[in-house]
C-alpha atoms as a PDB file:
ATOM      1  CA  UNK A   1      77.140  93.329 124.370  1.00  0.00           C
ATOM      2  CA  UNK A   2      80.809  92.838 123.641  1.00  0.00           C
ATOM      3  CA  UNK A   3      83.184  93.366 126.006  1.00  0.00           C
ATOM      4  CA  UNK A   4      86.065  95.739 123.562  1.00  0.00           C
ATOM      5  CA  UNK A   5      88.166  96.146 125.966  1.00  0.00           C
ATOM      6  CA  UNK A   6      89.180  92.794 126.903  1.00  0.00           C
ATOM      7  CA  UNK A   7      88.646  91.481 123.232  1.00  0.00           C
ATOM      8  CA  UNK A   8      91.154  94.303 122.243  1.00  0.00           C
ATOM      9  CA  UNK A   9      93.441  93.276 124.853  1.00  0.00           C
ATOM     10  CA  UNK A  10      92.902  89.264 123.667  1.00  0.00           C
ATOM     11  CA  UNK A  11      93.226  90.508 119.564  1.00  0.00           C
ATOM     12  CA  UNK A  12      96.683  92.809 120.397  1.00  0.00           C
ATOM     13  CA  UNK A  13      98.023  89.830 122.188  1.00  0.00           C
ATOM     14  CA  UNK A  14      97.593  87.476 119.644  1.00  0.00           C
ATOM     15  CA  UNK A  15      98.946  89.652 116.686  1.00  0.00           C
ATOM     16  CA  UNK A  16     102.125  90.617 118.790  1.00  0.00           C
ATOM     17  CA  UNK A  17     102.724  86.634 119.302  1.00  0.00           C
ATOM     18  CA  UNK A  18     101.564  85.976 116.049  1.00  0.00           C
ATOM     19  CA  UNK A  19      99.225  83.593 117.782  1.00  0.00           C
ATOM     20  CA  UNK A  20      96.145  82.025 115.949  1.00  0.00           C
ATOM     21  CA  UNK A  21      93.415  81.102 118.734  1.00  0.00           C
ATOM     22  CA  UNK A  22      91.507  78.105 118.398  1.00  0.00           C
ATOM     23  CA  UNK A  23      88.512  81.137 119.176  1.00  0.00           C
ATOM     24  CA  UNK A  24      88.049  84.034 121.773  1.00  0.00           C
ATOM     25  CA  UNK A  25      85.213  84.250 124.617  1.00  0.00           C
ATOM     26  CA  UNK A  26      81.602  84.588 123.834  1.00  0.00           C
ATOM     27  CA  UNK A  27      81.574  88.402 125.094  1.00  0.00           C
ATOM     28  CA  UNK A  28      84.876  88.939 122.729  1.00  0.00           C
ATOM     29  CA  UNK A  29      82.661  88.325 119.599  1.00  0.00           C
ATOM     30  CA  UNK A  30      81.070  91.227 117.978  1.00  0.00           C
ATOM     31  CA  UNK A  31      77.555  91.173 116.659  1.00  0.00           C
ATOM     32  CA  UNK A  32      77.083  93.949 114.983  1.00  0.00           C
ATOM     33  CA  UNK A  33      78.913  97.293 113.177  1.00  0.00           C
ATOM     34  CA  UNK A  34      79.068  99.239 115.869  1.00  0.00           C
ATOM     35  CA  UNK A  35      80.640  96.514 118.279  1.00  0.00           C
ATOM     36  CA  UNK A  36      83.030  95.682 115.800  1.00  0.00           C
ATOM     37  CA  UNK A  37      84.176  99.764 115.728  1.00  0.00           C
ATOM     38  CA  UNK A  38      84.157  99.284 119.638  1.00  0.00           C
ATOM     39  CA  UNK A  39      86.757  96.942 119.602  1.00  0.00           C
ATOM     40  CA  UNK A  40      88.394  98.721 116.758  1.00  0.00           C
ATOM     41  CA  UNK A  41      88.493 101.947 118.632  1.00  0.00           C
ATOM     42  CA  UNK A  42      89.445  99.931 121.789  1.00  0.00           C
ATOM     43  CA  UNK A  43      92.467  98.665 119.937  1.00  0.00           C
ATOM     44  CA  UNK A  44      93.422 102.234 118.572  1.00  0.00           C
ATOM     45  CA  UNK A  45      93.694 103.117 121.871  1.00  0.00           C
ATOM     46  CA  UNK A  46      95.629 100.052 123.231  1.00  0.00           C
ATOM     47  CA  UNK A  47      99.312 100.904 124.896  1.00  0.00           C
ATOM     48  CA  UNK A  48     101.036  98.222 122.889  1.00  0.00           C
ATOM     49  CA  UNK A  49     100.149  99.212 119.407  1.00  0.00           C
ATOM     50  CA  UNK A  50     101.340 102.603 117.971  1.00  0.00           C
ATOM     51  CA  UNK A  51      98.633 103.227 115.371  1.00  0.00           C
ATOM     52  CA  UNK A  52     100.178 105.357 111.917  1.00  0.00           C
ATOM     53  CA  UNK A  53      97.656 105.157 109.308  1.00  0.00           C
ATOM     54  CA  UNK A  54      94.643 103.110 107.630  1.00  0.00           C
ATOM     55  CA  UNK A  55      94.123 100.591 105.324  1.00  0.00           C
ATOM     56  CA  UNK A  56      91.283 100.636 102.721  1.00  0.00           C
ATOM     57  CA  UNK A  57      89.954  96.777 101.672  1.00  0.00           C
ATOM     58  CA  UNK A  58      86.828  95.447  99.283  1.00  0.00           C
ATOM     59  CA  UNK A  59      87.696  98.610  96.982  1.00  0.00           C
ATOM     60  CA  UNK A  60      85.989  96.306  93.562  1.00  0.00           C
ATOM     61  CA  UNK A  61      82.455  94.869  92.849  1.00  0.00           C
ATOM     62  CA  UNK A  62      83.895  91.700  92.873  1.00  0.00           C
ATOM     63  CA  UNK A  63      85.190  91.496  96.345  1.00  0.00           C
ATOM     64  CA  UNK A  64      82.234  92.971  97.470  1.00  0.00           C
ATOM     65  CA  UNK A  65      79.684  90.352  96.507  1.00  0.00           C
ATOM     66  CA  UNK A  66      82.275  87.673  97.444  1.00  0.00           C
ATOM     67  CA  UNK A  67      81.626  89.535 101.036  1.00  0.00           C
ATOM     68  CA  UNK A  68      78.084  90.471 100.649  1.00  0.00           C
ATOM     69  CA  UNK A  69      78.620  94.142 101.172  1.00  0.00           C
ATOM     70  CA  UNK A  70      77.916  96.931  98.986  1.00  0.00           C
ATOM     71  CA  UNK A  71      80.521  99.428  99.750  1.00  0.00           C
ATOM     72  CA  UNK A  72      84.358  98.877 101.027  1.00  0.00           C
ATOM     73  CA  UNK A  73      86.251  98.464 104.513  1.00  0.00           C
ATOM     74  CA  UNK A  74      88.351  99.615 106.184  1.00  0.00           C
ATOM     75  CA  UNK A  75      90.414  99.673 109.453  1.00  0.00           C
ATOM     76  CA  UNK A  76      93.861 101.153 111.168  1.00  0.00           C
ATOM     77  CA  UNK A  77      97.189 100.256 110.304  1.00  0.00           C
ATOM     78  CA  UNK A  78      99.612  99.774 113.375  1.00  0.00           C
ATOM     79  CA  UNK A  79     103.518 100.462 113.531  1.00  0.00           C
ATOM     80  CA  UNK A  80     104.842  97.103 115.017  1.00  0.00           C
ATOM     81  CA  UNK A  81     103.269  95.179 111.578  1.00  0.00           C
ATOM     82  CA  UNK A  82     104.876  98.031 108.931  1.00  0.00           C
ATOM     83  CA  UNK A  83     107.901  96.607 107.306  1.00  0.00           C
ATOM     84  CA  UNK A  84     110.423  97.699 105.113  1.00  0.00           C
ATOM     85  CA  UNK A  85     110.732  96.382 101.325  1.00  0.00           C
ATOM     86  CA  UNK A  86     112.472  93.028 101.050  1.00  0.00           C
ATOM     87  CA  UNK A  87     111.383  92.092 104.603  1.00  0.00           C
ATOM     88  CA  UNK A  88     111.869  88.302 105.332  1.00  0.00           C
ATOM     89  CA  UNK A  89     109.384  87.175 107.992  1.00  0.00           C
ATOM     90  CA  UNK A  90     110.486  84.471 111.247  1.00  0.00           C
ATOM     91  CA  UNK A  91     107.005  83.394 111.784  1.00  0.00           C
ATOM     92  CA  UNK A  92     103.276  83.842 111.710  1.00  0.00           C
ATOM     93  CA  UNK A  93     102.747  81.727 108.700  1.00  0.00           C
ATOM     94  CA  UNK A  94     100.044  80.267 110.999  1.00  0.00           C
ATOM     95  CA  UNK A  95      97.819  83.341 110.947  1.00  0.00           C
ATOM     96  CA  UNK A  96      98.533  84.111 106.851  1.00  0.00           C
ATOM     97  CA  UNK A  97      95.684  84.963 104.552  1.00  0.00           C
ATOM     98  CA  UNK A  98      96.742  85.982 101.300  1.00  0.00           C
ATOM     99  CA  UNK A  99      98.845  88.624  99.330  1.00  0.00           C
ATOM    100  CA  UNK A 100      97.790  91.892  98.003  1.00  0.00           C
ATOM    101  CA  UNK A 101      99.641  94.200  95.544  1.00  0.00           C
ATOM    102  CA  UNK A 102      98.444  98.371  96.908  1.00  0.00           C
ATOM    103  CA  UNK A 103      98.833 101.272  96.248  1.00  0.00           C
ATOM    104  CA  UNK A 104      99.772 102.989  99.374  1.00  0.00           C
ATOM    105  CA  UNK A 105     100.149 107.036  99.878  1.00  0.00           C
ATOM    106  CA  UNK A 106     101.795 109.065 103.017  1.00  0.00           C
ATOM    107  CA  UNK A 107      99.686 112.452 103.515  1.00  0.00           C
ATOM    108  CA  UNK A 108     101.519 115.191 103.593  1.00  0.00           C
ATOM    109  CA  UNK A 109      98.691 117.306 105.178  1.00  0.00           C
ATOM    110  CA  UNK A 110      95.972 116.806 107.219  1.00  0.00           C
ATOM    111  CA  UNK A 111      92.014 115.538 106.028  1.00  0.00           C
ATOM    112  CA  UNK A 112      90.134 116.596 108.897  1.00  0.00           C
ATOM    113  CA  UNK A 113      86.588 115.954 110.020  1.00  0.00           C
ATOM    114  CA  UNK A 114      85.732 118.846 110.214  1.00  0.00           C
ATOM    115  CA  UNK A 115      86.117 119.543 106.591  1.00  0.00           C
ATOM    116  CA  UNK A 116      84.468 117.061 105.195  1.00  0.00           C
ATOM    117  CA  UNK A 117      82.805 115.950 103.045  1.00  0.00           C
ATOM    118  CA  UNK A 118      85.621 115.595 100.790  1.00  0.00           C
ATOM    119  CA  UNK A 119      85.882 115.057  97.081  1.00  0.00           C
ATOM    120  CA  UNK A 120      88.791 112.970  95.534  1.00  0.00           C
ATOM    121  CA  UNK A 121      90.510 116.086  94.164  1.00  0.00           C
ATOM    122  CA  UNK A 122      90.154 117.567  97.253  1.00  0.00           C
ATOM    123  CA  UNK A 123      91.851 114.408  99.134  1.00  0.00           C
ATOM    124  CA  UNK A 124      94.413 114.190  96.352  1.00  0.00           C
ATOM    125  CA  UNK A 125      95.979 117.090  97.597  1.00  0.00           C
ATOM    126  CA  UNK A 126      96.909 116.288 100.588  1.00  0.00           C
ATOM    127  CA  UNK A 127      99.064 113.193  99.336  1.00  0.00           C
ATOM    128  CA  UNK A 128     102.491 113.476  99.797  1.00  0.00           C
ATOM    129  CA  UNK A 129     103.996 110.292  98.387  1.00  0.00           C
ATOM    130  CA  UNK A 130     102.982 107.468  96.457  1.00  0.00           C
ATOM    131  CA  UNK A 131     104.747 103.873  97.059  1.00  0.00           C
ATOM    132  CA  UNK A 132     104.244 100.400  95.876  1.00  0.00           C
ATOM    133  CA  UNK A 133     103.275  98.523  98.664  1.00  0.00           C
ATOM    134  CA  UNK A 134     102.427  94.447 100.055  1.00  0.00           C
ATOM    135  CA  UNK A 135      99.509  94.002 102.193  1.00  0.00           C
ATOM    136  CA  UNK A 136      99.480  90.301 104.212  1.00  0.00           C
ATOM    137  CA  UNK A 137      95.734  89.272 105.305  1.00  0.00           C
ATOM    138  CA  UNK A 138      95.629  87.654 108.443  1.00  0.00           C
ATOM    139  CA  UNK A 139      93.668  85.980 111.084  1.00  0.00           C
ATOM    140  CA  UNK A 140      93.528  85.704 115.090  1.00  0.00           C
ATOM    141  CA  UNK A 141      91.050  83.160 116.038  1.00  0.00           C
ATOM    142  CA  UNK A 142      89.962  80.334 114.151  1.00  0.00           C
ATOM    143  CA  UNK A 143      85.798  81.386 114.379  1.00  0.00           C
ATOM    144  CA  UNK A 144      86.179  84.428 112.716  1.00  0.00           C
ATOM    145  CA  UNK A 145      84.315  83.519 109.867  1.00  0.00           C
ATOM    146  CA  UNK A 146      81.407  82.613 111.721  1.00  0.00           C
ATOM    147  CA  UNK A 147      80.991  86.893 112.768  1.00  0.00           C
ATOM    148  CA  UNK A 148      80.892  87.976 109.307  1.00  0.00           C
ATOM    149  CA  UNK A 149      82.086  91.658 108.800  1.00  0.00           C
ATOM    150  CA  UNK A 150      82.129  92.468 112.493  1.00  0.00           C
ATOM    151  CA  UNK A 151      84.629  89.802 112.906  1.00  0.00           C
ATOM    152  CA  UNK A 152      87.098  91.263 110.548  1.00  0.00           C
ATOM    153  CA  UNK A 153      86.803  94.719 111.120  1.00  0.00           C
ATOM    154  CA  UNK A 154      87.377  93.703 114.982  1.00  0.00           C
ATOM    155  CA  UNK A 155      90.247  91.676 114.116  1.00  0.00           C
ATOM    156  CA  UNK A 156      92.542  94.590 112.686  1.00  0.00           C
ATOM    157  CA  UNK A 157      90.367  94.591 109.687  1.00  0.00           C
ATOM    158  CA  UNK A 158      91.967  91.492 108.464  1.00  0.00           C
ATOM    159  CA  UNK A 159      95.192  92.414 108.131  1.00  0.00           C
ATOM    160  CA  UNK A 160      98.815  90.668 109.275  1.00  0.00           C
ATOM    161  CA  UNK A 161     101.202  93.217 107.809  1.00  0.00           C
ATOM    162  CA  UNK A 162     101.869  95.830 105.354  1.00  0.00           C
ATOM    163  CA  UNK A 163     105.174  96.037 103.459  1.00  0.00           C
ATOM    164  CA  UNK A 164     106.273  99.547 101.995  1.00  0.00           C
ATOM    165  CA  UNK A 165     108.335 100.190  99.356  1.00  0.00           C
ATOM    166  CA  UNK A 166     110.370 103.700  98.551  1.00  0.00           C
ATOM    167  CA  UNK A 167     107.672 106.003  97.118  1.00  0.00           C
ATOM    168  CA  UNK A 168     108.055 109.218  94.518  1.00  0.00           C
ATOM    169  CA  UNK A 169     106.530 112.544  95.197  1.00  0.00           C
ATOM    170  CA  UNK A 170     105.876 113.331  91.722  1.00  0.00           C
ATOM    171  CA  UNK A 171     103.146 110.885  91.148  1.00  0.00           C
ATOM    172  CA  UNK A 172     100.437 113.278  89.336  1.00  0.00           C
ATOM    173  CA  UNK A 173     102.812 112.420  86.369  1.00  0.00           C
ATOM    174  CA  UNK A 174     101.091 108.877  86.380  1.00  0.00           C
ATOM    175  CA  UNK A 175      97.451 107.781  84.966  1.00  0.00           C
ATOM    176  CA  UNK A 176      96.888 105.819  88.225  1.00  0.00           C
ATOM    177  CA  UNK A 177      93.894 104.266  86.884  1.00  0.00           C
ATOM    178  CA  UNK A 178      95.357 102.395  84.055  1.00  0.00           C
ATOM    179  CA  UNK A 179      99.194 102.027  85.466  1.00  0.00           C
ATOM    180  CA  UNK A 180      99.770  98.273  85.278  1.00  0.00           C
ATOM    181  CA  UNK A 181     100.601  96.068  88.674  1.00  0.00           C
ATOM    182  CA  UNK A 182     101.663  92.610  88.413  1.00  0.00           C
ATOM    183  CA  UNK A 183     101.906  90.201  91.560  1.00  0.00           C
ATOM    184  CA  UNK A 184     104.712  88.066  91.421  1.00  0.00           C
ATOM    185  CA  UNK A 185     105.406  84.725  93.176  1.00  0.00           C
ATOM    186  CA  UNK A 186     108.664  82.830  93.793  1.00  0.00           C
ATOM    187  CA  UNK A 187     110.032  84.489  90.069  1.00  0.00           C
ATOM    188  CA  UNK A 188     105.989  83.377  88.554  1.00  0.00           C
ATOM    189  CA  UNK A 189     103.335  86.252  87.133  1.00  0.00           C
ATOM    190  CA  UNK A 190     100.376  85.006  89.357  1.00  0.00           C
ATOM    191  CA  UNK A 191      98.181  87.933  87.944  1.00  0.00           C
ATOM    192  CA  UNK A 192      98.078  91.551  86.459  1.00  0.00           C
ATOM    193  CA  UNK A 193      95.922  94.371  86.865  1.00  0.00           C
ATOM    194  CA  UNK A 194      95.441  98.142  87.020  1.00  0.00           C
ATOM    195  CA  UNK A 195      94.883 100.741  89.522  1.00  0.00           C
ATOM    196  CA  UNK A 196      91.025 100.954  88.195  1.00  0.00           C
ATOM    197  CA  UNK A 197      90.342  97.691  90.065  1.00  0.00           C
ATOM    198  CA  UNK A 198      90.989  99.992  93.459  1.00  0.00           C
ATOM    199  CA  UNK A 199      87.186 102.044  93.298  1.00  0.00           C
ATOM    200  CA  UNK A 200      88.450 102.730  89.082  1.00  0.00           C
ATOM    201  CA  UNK A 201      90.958 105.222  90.865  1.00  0.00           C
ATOM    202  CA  UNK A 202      93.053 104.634  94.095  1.00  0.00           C
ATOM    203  CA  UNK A 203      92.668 107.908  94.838  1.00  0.00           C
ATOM    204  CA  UNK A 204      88.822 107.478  95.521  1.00  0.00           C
ATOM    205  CA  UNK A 205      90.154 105.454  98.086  1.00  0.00           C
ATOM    206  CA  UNK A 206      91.714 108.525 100.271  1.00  0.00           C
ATOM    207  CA  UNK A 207      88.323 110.301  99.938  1.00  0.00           C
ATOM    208  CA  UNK A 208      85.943 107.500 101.000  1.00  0.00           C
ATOM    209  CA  UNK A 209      88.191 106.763 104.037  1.00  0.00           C
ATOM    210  CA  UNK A 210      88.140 110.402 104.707  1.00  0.00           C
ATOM    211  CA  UNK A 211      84.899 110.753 104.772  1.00  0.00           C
ATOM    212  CA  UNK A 212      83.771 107.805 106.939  1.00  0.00           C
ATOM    213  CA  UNK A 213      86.411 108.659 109.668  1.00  0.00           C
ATOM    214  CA  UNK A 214      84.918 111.855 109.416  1.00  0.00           C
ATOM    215  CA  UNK A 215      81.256 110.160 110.785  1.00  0.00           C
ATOM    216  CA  UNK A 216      83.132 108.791 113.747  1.00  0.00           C
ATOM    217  CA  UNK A 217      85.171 112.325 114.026  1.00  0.00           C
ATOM    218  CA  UNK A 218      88.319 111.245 113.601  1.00  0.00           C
ATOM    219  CA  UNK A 219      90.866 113.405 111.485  1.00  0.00           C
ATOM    220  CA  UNK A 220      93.442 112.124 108.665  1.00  0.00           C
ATOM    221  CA  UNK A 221      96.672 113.469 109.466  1.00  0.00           C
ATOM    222  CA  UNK A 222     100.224 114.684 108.321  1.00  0.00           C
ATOM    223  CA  UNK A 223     102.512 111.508 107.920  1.00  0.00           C
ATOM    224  CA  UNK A 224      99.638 108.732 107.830  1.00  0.00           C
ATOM    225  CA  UNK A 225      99.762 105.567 105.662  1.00  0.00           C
ATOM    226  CA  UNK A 226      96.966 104.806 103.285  1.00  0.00           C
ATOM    227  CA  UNK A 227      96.655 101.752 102.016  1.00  0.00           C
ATOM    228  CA  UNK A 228      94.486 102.092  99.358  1.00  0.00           C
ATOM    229  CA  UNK A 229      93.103  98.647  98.216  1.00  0.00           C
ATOM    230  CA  UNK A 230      94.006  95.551  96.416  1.00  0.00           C
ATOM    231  CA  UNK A 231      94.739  95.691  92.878  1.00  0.00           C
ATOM    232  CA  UNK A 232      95.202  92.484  92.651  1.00  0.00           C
ATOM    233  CA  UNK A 233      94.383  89.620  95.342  1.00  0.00           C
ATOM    234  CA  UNK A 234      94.027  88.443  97.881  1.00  0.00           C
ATOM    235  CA  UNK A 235      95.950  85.239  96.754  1.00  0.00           C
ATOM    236  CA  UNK A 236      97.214  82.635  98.612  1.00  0.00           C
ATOM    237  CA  UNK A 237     100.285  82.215  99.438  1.00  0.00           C
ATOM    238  CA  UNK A 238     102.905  78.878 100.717  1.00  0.00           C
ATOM    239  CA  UNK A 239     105.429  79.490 103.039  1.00  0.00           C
ATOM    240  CA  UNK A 240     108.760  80.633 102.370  1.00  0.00           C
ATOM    241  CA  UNK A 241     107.785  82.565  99.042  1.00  0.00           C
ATOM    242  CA  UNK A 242     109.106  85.173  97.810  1.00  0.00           C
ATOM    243  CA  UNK A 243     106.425  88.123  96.536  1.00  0.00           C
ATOM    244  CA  UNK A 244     106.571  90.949  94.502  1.00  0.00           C
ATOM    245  CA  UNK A 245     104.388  94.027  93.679  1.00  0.00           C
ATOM    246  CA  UNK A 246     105.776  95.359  90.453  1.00  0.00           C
ATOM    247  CA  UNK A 247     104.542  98.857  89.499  1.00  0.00           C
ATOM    248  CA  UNK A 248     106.637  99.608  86.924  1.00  0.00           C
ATOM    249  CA  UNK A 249     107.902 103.279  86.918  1.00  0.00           C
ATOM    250  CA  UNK A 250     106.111 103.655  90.122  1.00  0.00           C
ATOM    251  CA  UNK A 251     108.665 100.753  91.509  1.00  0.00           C
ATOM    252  CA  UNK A 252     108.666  97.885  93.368  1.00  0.00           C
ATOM    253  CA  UNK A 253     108.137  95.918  96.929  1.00  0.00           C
ATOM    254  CA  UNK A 254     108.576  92.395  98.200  1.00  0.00           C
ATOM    255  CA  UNK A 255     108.875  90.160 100.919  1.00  0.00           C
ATOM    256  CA  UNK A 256     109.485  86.941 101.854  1.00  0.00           C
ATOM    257  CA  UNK A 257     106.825  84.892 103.680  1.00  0.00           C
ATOM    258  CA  UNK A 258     107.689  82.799 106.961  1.00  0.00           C
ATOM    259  CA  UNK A 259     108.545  79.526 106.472  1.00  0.00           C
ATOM    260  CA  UNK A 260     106.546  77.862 109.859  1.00  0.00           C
END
């Protein structure tokens, strides 16, 4: 049986330090879904992370049978790894995964359990703001692979940081499905793609997340982040480069990736 507690304390570490372990103790490791949400809830409820939304991952058949799942993830986003637009990172290149282009939403009203289930319409509703957004994979110990699933959603269901770009609030005005996102490196087009490859509408995203914190009776609220899914990536990425998420009329977000 894992031990969440002190694998949440061992995971929080890490990310704060931007440490990658070589690998974590034997009772650290989950084995199965429900450790994994152990150490997910364990970390939710850790004093130095201040959790402010979720992020939604595997939203496309593709990723999915590159993971062997049949349905996507997804896991809390945490205030000390939110960054402004045009954030340059020190460090952490060490625990990098990739780069993913999202479409990311702030609720403006709560999606509790208690009313689900909820339809996307329904969901849609409670969106406040839409805003071009930069999701960083990441990694804290070296043997995650070996856990499958469990060991990302443990591990802050893959993620190293989000960047957030100014959203609008007037976003019904855009066919999300087909608006066009291109993922830019150091000044190159690396790859372009449409909101359909997010579940053919990232705002199926907000409902399925809904709904599945809604099993584990936990509410959406007021002044969360969604992340909603990759519309295009995860790509790899060198250090030192600049990247862009280009939405268009919807705007843009970038960073600049550590150079150690």
């Amino acid at each position: 049986m894992v031990d969440a507690i002190k694998a949440a304390e061992i995971l929080v570490t890490a990310h704060l330090q931007n440490e990658l372990l070589d690998d974590i103790p034997a009772d650290c490791k989950a084995q199965t879904p429900d450790e994994a949400i152990e150490v997910q809830l364990a970390i939710l409820n850790h004093a130095n992370v201040t959790h402010n939304g979720w992020k939604v991952a595997l939203t496309n058949k593709e990723l999915q049978k590159k993971a062997g799942v049949t349905e996507p993830a997804y896991g809390p986003i945490f205030e000390e790894f939110v960054f402004d637009n045009g954030h340059i990172f020190s460090n952490g290149q060490a625990t990098v995964g990739g780069i993913e282009c999202e479409f990311a939403v702030i609720l403006k009203e709560d999606l509790p359990a208690s009313g689900a289930p909820y339809t996307t319409t329904r969901a849609a509703e409670a969106v406040g703001s839409i805003h071009p957004a930069i999701e960083i994979t990441g990694m804290r110990f070296k043997t995650r692979s070996s856990l499958g699933r469990p060991g990302s959603t443990m591990d802050f269901a893959g993620n190293f940081a989000f960047v957030f770009a100014e959203g609008i609030t007037d976003w019904q005005r855009f066919d999300l499905p087909s608006h066009k996102v291109q993922h830019i490196v150091d000044g190159e087009l690396i790859k372009e793609s449409t909101g359909a490859w997010v579940l053919d509408n990232p705002l199926n995203s907000i409902s399925f997340l809904a709904n599945k914190l809604a099993n584990r009776g936990i509410d959406l609220k007021a002044g969360e982040w969604i992340s909603t899914g990759a519309a295009t990536g995860p790509i790899p990425i060198g250090a030192g480069s600049k990247v862009e998420a280009n939405f268009g009329e919807l705007g843009s977000c970038s960073c600049i990736m550590p150079k150690v």
